[in-house]
Protein backbone atom coordinates (compact mmCIF):
# COMPACT_ATOMS: atom_id res chain seq x y z
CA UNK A 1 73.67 74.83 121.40
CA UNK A 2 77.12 73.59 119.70
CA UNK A 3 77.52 71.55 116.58
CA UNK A 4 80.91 70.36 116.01
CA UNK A 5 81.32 68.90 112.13
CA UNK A 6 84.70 67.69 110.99
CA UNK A 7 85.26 67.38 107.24
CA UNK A 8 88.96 67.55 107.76
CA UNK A 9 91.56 65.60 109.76
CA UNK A 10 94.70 67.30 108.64
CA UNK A 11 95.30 68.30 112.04
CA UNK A 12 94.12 66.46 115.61
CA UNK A 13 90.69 67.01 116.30
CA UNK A 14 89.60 68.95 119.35
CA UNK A 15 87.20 66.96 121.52
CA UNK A 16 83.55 68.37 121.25
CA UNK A 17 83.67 68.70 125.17
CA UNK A 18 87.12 71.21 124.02
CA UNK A 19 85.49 73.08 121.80
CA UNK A 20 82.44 73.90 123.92
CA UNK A 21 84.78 74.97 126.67
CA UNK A 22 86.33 77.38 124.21
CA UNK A 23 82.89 78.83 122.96
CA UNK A 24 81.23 79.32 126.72
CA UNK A 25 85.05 81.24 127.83
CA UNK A 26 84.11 83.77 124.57
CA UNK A 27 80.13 83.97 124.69
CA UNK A 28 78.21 86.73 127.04
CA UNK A 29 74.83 85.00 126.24
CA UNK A 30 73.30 82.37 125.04
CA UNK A 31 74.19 80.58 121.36
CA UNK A 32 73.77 78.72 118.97
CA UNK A 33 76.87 77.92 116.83
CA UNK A 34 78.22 75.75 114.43
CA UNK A 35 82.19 74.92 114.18
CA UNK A 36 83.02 73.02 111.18
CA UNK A 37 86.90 71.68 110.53
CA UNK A 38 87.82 71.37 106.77
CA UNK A 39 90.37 71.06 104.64
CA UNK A 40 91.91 73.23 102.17
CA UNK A 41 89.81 73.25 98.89
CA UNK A 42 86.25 73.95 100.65
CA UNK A 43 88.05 76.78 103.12
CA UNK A 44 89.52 78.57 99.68
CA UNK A 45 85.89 77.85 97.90
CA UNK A 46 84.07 79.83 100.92
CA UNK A 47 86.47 82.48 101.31
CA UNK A 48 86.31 82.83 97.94
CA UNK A 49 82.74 82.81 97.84
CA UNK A 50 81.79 84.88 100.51
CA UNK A 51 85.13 87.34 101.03
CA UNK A 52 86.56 87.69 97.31
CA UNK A 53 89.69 86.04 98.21
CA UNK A 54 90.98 83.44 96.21
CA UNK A 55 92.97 81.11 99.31
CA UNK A 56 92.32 79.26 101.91
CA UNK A 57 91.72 81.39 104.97
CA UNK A 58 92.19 79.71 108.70
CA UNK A 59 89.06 80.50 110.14
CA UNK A 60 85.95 82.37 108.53
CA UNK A 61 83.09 83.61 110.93
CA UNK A 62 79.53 83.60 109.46
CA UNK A 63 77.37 85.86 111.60
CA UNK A 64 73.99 85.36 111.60
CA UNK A 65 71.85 86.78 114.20
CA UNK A 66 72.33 88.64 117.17
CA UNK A 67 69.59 89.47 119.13
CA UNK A 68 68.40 90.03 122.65
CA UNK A 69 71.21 87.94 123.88
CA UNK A 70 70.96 85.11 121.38
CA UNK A 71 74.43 84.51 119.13
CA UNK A 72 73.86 82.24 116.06
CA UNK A 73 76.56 82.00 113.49
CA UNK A 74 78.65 79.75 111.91
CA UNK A 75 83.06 79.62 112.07
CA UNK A 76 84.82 77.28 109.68
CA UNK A 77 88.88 76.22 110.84
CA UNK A 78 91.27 74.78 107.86
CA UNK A 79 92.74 71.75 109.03
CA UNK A 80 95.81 72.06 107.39
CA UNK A 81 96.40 75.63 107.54
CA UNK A 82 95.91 75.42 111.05
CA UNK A 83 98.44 73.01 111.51
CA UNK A 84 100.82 74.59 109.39
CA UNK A 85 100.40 78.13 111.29
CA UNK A 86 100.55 76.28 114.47
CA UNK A 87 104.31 74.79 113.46
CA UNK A 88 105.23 78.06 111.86
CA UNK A 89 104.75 79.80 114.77
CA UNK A 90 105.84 77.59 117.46
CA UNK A 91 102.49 76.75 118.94
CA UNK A 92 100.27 73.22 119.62
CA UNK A 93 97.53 72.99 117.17
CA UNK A 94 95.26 72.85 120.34
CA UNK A 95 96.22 76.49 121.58
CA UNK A 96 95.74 77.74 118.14
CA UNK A 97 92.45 76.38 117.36
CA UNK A 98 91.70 77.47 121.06
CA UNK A 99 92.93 81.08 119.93
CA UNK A 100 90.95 80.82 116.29
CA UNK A 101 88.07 80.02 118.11
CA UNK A 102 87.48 82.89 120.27
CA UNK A 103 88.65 84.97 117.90
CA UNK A 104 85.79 84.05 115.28
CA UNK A 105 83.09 83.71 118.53
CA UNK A 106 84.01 87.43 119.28
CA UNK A 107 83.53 88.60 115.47
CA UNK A 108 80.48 86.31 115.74
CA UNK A 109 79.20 89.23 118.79
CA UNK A 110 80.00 92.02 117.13
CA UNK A 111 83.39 92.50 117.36
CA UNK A 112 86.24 93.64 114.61
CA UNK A 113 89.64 94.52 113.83
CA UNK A 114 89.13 96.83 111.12
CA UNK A 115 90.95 99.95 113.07
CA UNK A 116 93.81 100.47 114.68
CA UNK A 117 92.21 101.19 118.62
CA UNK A 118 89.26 98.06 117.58
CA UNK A 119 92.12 96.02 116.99
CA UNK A 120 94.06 96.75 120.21
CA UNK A 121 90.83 96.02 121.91
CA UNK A 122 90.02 92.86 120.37
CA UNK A 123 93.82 91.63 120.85
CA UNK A 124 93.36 92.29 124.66
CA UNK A 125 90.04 90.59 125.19
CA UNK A 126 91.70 87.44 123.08
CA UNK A 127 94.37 87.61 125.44
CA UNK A 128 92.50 87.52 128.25
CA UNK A 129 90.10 85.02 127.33
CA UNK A 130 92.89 82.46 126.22
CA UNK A 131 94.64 83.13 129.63
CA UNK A 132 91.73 82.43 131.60
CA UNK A 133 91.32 78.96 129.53
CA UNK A 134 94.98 78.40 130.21
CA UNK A 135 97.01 79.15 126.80
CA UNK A 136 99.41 81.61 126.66
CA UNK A 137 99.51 84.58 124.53
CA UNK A 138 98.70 83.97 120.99
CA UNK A 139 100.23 87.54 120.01
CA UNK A 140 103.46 86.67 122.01
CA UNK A 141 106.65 86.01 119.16
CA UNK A 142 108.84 86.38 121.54
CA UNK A 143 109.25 82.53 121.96
């Protein structure tokens, strides 16, 4: 189950059709999830509530259960920081919420960055996810 809720239009929408696309490439199992697109003031006020970080963050993964198979959680995308990423580095807003996505669905299963070899391994299943959902690499500067 998907719930797509848009508080924010500071970048183009992805199409709910999109989004679940995104979410079935990243999940092993079955889910229920909740993607919510805000703006700037409520992304700083839950990173700030919930991380101790006083800005607003790009995405924010809110894990709630995982068990026998079942993902439930909830991932929040700024709008405009999104956007703003996207230009900076040279992307389309699509392939970076695409990339934000399955980034937040794999933290949602488990899944961190918090050393240097989880990292590598995280990078690589991104990577290969996005590639089989037809974006390029999202760690690639080169262009």
């Amino acid at each position: 189950m998907l719930h797509l809720q848009v508080a924010s239009r500071a970048a183009p929408v992805p199409a709910l059709a999109e989004v679940r696309r995104w979410v079935r490439a990243a999940l092993k199992g079955s889910a229920e999830i909740t993607v919510r697109i805000v703006g700037a003031a409520e992304a700083r006020i839950l990173n700030r509530r919930y991380r101790d970080r006083d800005y607003a963050a790009n995405v924010l993964s809110f894990p709630y259960t995982l068990r026998r198979g079942l993902v439930q959680g909830d991932i929040v995308l700024c709008a405009p920081v999104v956007a703003r990423e996207a230009l900076a580095q040279g992307k389309t807003v699509e392939a970076h919420l695409a990339h934000l996505t399955v980034h937040a669905l794999l933290h949602l299963q488990g899944h961190d960055h918090l050393r240097p070899g989880d990292t590598a391994r995280m990078e690589a299943l991104e990577k290969k996810l996005l590639a089989k959902l037809g974006y390029p690499d999202p760690y690639d500067d080169s262009g």
